[in-house]
N, C-alpha and C. Protein backbone atom coordinates (compact mmCIF):
# COMPACT_ATOMS: atom_id res chain seq x y z
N UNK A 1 0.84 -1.16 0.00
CA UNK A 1 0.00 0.00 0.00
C UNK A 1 0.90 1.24 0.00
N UNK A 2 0.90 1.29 -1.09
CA UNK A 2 1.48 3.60 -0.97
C UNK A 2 0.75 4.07 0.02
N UNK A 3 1.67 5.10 0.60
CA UNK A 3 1.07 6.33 1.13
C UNK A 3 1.30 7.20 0.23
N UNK A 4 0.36 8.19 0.96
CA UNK A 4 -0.29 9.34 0.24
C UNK A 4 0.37 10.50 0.04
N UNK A 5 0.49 11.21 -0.94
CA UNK A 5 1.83 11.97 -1.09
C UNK A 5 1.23 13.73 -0.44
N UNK A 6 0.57 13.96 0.60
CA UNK A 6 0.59 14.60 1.80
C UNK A 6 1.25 14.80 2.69
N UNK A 7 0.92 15.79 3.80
CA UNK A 7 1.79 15.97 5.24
C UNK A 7 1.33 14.51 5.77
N UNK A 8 0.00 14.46 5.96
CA UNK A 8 0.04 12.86 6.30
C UNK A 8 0.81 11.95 6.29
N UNK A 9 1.02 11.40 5.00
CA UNK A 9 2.01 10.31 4.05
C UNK A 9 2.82 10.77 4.59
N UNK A 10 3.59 12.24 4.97
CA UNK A 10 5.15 12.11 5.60
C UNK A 10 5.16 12.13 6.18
N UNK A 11 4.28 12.47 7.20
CA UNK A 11 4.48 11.85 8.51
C UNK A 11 4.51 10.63 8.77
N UNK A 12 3.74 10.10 7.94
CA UNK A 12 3.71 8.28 8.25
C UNK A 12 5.29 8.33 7.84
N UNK A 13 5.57 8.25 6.63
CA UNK A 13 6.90 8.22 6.07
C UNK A 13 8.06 8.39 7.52
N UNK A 14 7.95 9.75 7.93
CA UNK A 14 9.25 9.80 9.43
C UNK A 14 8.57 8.93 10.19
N UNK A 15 7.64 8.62 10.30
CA UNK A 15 7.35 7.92 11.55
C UNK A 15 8.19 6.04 12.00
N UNK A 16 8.04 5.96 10.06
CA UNK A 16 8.34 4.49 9.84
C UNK A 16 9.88 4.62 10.16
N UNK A 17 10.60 5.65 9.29
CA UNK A 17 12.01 5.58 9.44
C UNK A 17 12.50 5.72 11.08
N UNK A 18 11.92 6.48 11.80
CA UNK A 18 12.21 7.17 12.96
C UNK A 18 11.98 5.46 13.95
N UNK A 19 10.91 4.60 13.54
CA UNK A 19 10.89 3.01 14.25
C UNK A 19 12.04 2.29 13.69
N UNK A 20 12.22 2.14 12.51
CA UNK A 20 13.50 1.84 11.72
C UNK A 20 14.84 1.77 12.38
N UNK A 21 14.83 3.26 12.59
CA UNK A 21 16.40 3.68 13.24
C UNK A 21 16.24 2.81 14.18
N UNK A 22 15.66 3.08 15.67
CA UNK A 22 15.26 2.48 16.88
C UNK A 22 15.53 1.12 16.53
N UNK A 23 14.41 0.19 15.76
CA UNK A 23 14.94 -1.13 15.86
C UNK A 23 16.38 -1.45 15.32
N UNK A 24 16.95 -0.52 14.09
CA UNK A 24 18.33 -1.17 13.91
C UNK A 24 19.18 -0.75 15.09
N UNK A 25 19.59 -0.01 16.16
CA UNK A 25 19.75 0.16 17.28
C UNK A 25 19.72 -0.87 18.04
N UNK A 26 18.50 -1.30 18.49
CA UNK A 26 18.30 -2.28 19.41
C UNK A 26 18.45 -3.66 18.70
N UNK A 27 18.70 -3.90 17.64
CA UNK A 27 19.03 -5.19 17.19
C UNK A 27 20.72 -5.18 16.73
N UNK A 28 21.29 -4.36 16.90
CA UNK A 28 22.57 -3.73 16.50
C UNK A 28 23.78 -4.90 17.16
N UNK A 29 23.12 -5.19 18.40
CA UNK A 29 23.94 -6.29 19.01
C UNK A 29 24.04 -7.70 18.26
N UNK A 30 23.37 -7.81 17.23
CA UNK A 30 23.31 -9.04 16.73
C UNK A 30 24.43 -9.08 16.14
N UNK A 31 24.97 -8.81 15.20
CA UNK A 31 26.20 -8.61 14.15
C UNK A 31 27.42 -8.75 15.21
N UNK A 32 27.16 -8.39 16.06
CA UNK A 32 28.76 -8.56 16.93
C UNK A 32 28.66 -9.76 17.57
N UNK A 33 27.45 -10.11 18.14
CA UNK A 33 27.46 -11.22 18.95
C UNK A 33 27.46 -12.88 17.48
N UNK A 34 26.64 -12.78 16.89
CA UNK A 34 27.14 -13.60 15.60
C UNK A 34 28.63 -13.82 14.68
N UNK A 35 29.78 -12.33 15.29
CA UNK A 35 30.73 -12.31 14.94
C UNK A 35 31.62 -13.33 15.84
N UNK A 36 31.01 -13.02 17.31
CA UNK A 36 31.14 -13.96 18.45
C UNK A 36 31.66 -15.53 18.49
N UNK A 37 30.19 -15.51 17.86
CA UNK A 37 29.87 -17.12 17.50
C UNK A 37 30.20 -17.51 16.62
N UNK A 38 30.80 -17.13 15.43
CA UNK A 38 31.95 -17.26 14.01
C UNK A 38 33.05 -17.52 14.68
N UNK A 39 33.86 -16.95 15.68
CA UNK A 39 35.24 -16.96 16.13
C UNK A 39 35.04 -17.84 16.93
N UNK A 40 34.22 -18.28 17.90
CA UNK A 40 34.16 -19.27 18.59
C UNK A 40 33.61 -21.34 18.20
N UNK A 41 33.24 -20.86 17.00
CA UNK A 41 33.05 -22.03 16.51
C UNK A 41 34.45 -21.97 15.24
N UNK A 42 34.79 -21.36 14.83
CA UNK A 42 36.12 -21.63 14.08
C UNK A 42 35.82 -21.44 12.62
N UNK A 43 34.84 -20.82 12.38
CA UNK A 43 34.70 -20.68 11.31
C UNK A 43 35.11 -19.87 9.91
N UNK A 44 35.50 -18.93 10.30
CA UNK A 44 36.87 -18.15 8.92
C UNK A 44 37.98 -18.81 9.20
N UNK A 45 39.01 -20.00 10.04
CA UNK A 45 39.21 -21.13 9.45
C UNK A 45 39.23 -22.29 8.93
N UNK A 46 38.14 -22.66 9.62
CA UNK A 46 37.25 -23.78 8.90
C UNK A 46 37.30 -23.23 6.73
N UNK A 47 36.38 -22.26 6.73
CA UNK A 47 36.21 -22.05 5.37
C UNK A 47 38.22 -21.55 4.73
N UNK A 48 38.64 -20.78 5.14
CA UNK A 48 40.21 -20.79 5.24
C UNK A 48 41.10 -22.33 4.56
N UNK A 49 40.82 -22.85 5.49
CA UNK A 49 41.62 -24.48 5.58
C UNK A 49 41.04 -24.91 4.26
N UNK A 50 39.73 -25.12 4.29
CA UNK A 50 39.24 -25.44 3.16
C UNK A 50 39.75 -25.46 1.67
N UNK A 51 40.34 -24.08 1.69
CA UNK A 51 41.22 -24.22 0.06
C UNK A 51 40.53 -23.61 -0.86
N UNK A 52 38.93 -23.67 -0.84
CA UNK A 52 37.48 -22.71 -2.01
C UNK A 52 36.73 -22.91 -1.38
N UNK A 53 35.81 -22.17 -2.43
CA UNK A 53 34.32 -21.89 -1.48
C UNK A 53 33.56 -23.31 -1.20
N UNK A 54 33.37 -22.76 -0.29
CA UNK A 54 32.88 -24.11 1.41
C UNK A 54 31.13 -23.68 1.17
N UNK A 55 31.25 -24.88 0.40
CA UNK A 55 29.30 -25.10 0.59
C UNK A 55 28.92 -24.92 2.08
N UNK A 56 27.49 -24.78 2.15
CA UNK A 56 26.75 -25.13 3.46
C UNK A 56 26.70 -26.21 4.08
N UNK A 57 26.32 -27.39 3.25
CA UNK A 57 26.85 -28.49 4.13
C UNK A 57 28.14 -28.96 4.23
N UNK A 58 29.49 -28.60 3.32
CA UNK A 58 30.47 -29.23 3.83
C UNK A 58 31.03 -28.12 5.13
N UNK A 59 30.08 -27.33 4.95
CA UNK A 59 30.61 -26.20 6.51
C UNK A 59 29.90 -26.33 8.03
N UNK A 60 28.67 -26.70 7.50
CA UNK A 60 27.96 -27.47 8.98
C UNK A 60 28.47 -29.22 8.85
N UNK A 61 29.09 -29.49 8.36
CA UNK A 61 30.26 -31.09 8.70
C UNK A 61 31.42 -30.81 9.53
N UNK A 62 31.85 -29.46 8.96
CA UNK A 62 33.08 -29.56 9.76
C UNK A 62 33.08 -29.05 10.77
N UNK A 63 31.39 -28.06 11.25
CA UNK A 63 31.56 -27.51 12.70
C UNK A 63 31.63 -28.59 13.79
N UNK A 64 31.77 -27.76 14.86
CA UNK A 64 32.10 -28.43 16.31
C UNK A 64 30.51 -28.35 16.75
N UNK A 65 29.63 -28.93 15.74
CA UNK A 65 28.60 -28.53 16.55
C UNK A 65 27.56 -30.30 16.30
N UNK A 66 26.21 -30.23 17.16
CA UNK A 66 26.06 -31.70 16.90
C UNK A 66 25.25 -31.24 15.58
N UNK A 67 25.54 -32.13 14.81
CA UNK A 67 25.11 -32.20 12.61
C UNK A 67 23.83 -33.08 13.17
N UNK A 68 23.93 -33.73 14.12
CA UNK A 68 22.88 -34.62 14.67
C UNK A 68 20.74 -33.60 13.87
N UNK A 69 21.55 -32.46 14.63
CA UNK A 69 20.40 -31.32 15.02
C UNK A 69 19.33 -31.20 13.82
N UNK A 70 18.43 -31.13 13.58
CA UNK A 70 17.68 -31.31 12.01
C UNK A 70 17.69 -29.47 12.03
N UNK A 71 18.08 -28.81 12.42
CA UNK A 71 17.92 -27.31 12.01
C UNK A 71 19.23 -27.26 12.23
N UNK A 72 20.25 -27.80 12.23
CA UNK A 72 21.51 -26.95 12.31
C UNK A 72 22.05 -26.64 11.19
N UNK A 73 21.53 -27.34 9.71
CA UNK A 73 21.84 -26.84 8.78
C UNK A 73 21.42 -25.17 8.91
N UNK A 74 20.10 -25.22 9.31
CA UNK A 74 19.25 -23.90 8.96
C UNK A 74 19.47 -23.07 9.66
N UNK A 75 19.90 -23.12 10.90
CA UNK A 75 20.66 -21.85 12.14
C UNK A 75 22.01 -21.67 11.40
N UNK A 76 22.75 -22.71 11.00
CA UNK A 76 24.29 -21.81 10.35
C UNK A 76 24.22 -21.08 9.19
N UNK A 77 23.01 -21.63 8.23
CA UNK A 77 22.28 -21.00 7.21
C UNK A 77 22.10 -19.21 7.62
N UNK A 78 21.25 -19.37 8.46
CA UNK A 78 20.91 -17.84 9.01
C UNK A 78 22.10 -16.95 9.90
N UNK A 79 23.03 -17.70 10.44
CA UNK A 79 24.16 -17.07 11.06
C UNK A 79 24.95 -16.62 9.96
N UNK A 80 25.03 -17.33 9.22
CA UNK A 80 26.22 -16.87 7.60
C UNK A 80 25.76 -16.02 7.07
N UNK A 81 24.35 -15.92 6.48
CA UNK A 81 23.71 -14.35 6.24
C UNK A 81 23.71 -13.40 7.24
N UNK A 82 23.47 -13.18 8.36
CA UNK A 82 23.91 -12.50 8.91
C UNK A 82 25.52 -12.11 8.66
N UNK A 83 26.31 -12.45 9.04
CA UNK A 83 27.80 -12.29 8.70
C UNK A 83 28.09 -11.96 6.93
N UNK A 84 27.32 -12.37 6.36
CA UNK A 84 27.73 -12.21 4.93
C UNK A 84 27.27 -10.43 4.76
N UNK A 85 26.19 -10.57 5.32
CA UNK A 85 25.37 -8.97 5.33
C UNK A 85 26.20 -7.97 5.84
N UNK A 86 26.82 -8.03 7.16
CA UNK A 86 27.87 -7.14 8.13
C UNK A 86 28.81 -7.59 7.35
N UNK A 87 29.08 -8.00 6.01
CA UNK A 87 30.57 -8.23 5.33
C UNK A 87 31.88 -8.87 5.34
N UNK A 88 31.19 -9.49 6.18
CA UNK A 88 32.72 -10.78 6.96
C UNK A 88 32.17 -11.66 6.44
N UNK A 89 32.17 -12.44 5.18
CA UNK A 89 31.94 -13.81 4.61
C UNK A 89 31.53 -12.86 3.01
N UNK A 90 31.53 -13.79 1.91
CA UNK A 90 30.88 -13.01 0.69
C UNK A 90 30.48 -14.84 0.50
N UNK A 91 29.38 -14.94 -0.41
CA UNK A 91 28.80 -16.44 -0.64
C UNK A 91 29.07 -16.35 -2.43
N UNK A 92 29.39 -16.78 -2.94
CA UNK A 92 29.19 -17.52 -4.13
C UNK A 92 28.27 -18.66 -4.38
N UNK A 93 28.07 -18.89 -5.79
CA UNK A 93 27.88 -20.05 -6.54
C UNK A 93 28.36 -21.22 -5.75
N UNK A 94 29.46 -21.59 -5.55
CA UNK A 94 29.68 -22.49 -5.42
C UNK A 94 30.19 -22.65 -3.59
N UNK A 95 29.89 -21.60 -2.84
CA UNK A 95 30.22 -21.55 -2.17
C UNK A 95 30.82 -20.25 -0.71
N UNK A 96 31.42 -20.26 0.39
CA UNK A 96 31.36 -19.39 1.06
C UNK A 96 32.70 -19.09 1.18
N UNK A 97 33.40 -17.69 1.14
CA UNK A 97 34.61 -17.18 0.57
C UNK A 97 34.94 -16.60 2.29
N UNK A 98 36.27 -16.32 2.33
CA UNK A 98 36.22 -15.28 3.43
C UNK A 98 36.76 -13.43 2.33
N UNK A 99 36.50 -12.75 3.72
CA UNK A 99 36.93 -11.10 2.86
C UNK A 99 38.22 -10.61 3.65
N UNK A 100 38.46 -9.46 2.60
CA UNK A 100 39.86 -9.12 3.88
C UNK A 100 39.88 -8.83 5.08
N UNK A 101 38.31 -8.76 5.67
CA UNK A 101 37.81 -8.47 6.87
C UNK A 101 38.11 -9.88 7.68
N UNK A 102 37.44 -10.64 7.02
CA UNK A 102 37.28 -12.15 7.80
C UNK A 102 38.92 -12.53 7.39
N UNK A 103 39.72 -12.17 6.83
CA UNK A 103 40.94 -12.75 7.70
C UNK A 103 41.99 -12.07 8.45
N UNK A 104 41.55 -10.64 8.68
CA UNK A 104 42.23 -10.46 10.44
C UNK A 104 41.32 -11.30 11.18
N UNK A 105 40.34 -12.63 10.71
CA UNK A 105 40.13 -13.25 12.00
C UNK A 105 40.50 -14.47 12.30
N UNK A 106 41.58 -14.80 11.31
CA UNK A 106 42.08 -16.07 11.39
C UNK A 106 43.14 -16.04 12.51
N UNK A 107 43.17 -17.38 12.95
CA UNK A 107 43.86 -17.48 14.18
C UNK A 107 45.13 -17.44 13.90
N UNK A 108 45.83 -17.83 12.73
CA UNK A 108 47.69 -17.53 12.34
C UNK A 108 47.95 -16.35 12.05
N UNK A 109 46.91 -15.20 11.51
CA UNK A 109 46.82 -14.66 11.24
C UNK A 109 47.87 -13.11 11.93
N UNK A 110 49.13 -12.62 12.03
CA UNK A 110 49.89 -11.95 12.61
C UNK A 110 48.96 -10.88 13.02
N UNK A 111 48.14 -10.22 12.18
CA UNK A 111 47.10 -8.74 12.50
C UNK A 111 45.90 -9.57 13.41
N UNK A 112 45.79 -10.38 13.65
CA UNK A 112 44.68 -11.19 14.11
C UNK A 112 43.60 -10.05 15.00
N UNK A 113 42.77 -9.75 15.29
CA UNK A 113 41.67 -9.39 15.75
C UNK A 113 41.13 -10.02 16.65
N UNK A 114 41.10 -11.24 16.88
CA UNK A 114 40.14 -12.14 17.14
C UNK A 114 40.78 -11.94 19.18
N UNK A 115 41.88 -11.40 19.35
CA UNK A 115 41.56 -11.23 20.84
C UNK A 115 41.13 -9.77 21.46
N UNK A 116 41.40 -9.26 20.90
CA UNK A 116 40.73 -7.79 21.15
C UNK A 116 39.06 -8.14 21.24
N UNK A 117 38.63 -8.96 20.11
CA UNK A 117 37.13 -9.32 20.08
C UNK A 117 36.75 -10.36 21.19
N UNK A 118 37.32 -10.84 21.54
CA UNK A 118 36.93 -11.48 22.48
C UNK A 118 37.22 -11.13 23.76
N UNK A 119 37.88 -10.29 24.17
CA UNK A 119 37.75 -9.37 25.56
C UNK A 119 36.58 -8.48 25.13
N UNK A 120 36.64 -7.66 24.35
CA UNK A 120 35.66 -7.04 24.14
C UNK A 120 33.84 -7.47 24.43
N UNK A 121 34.29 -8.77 24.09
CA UNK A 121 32.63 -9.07 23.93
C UNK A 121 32.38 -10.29 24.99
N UNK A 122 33.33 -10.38 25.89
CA UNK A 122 33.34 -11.20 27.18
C UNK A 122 32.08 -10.71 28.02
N UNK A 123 31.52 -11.22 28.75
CA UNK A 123 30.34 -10.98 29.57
C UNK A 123 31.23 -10.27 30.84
N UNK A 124 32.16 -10.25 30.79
CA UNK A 124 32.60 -9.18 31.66
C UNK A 124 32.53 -7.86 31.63
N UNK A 125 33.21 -7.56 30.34
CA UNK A 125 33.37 -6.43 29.27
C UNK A 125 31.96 -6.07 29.28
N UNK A 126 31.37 -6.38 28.81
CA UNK A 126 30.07 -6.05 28.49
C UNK A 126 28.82 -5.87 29.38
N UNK A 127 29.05 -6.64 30.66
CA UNK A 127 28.12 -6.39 31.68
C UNK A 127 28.01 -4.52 32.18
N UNK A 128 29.35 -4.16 32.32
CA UNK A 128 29.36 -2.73 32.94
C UNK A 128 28.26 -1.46 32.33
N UNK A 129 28.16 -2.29 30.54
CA UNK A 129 27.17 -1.59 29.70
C UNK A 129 25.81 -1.75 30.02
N UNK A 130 25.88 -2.34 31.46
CA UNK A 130 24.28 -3.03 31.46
C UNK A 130 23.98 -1.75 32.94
N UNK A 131 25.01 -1.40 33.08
CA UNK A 131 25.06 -0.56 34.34
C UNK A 131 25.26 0.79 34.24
N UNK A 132 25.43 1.12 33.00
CA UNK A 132 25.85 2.94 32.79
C UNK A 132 24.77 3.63 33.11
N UNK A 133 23.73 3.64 33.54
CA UNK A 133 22.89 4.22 33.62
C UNK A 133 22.78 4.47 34.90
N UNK A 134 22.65 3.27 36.01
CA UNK A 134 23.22 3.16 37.00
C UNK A 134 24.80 4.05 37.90
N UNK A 135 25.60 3.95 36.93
CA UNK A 135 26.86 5.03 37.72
C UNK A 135 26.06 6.10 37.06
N UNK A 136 25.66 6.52 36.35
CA UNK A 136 25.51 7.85 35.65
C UNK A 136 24.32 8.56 37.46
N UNK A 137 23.32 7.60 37.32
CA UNK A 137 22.55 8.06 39.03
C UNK A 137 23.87 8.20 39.77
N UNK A 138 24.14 7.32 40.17
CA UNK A 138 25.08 7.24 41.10
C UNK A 138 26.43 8.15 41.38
N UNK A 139 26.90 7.91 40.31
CA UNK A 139 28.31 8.99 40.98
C UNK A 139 29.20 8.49 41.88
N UNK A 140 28.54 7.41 42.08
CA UNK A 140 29.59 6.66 43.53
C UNK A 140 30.65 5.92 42.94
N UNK A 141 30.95 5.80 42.02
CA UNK A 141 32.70 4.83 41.63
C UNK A 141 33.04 5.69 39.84
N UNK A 142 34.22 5.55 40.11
CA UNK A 142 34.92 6.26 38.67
C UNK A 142 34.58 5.53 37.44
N UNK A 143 34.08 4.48 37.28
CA UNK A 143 33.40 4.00 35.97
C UNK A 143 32.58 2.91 36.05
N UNK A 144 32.00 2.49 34.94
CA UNK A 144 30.61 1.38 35.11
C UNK A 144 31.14 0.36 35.22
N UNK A 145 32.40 0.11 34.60
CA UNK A 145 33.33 -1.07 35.45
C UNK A 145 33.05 -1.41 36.90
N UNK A 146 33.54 -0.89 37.52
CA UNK A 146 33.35 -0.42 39.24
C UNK A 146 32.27 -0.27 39.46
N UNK A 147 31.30 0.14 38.95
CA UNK A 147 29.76 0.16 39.78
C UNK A 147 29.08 -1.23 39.20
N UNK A 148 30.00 -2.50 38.12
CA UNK A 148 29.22 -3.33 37.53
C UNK A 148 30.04 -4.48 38.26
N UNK A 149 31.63 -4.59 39.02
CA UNK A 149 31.91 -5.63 39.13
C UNK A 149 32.50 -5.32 40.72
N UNK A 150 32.53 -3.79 41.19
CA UNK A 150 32.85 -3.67 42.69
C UNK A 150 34.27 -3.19 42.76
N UNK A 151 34.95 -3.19 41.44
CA UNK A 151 36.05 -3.11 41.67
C UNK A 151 36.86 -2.49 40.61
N UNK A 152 38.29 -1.70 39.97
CA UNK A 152 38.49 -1.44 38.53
C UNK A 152 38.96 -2.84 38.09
N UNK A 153 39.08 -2.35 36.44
CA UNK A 153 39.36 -3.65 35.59
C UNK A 153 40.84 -3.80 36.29
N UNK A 154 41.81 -3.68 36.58
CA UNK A 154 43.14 -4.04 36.59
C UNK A 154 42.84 -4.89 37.92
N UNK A 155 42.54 -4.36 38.86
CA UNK A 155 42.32 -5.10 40.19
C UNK A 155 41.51 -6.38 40.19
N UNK A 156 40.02 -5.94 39.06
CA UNK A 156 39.27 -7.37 38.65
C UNK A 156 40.16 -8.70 38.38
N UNK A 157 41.50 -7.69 37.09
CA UNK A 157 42.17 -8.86 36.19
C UNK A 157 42.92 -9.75 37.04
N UNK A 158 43.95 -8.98 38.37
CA UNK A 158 44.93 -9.46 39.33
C UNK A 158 43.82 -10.42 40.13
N UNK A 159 42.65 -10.49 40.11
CA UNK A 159 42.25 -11.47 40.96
C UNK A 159 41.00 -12.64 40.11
N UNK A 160 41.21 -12.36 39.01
CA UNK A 160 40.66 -13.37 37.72
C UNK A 160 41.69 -13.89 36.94
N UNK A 161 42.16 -15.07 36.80
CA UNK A 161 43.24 -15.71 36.05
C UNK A 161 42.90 -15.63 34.90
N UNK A 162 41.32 -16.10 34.15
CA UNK A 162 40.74 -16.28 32.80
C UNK A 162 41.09 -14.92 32.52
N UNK A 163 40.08 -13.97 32.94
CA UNK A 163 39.97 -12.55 32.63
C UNK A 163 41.41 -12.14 32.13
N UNK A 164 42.29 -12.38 33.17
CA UNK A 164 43.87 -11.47 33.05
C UNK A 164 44.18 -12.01 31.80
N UNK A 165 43.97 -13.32 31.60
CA UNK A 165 44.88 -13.81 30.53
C UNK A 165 44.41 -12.94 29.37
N UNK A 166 42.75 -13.67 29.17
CA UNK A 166 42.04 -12.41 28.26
C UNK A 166 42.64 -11.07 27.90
N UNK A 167 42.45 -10.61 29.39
CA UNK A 167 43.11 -8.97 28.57
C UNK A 167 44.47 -8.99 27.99
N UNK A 168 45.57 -10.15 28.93
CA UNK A 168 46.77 -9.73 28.18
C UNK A 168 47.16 -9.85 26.83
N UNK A 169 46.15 -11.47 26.49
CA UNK A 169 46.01 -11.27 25.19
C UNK A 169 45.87 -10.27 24.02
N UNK A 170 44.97 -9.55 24.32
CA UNK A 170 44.51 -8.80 23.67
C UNK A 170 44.80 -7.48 23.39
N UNK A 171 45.98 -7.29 24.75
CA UNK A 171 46.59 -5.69 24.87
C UNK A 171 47.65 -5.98 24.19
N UNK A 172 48.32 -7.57 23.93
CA UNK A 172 49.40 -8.03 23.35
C UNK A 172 49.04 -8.36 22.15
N UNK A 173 48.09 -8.31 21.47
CA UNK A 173 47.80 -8.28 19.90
C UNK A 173 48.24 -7.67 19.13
N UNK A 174 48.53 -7.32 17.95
CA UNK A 174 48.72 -6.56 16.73
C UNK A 174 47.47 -5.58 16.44
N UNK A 175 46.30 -5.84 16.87
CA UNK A 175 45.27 -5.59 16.85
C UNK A 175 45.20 -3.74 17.47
């Protein structure tokens, strides 16, 4: 159905874009967290190792995941579009390519990315974002770090072995 080429119609018109913005916003987390789940299942070297473009099923064979699943074709299906869309994968004819994006995420990779991204998107990292709103009332500790875990990140890291390693990784990247 057109709208109507009135103040009406444009208002409908901003109204739609103005929900638009908002939901790509609030769905905005998807693309990173699916980038997540690419690096953690191994997948820009999986397709990498491969040698050419990596069909769908010879790419849900080689995941670490159970093939058992009757939708796991169809969830890696929808995770790869996603990723192909945010530009880290391109699909062909014959198959799924990586881009120069998707290989700073290979793990030999000297520029590698892939630990910066994963401190980054650690439920550690990311919890404090669940709290900015919270120090912002508050005022009571120097960042949402501290008002999200009690303590700063350096002091967190000296008393988290995983965490520390995490960060050192990642401050020790090329990245």
């Amino acid at each position: 159905m057109a709208l109507p080429n009135n103040d009406i119609g444009e208002k409908y018109r901003e109204a739609l874009a103005a929900q638009a913005h908002i939901w790509n916003q609030i769905f905005n987390f998807i693309n990173s967290m699916s980038l997540k789940c690419a690096i953690q299942l191994g997948i820009p070297d999986i397709i990498h190792s491969h040698g050419r473009p990596m069909t769908l099923s010879d790419l849900v064979d080689a995941l670490p995941i159970n093939n058992n699943n009757a939708k796991a074709q169809d969830c890696v299906y929808r995770l790869m579009r996603i990723l192909i869309h945010a530009g880290f994968f391109i699909q062909e004819d014959e198959g799924y390519l990586l881009t120069p994006t998707s290989r700073l995420l290979l793990k030999d990779e000297p520029m590698s990315m892939i630990p910066l991204l994963q401190l980054q998107l650690d439920p550690i990292m990311m919890n404090p974002w669940h709290y900015l709103s919270k120090w912002f009332q508050n005022g009571d500790s120097s960042t949402p770090f501290v008002t999200a875990h009690g303590k700063p990140l350096y002091e967190y890291a000296e008393k988290e072995p995983k965490f520390s390693r995490l960060f050192n990784e990642a401050m020790a990247s090329d990245a």
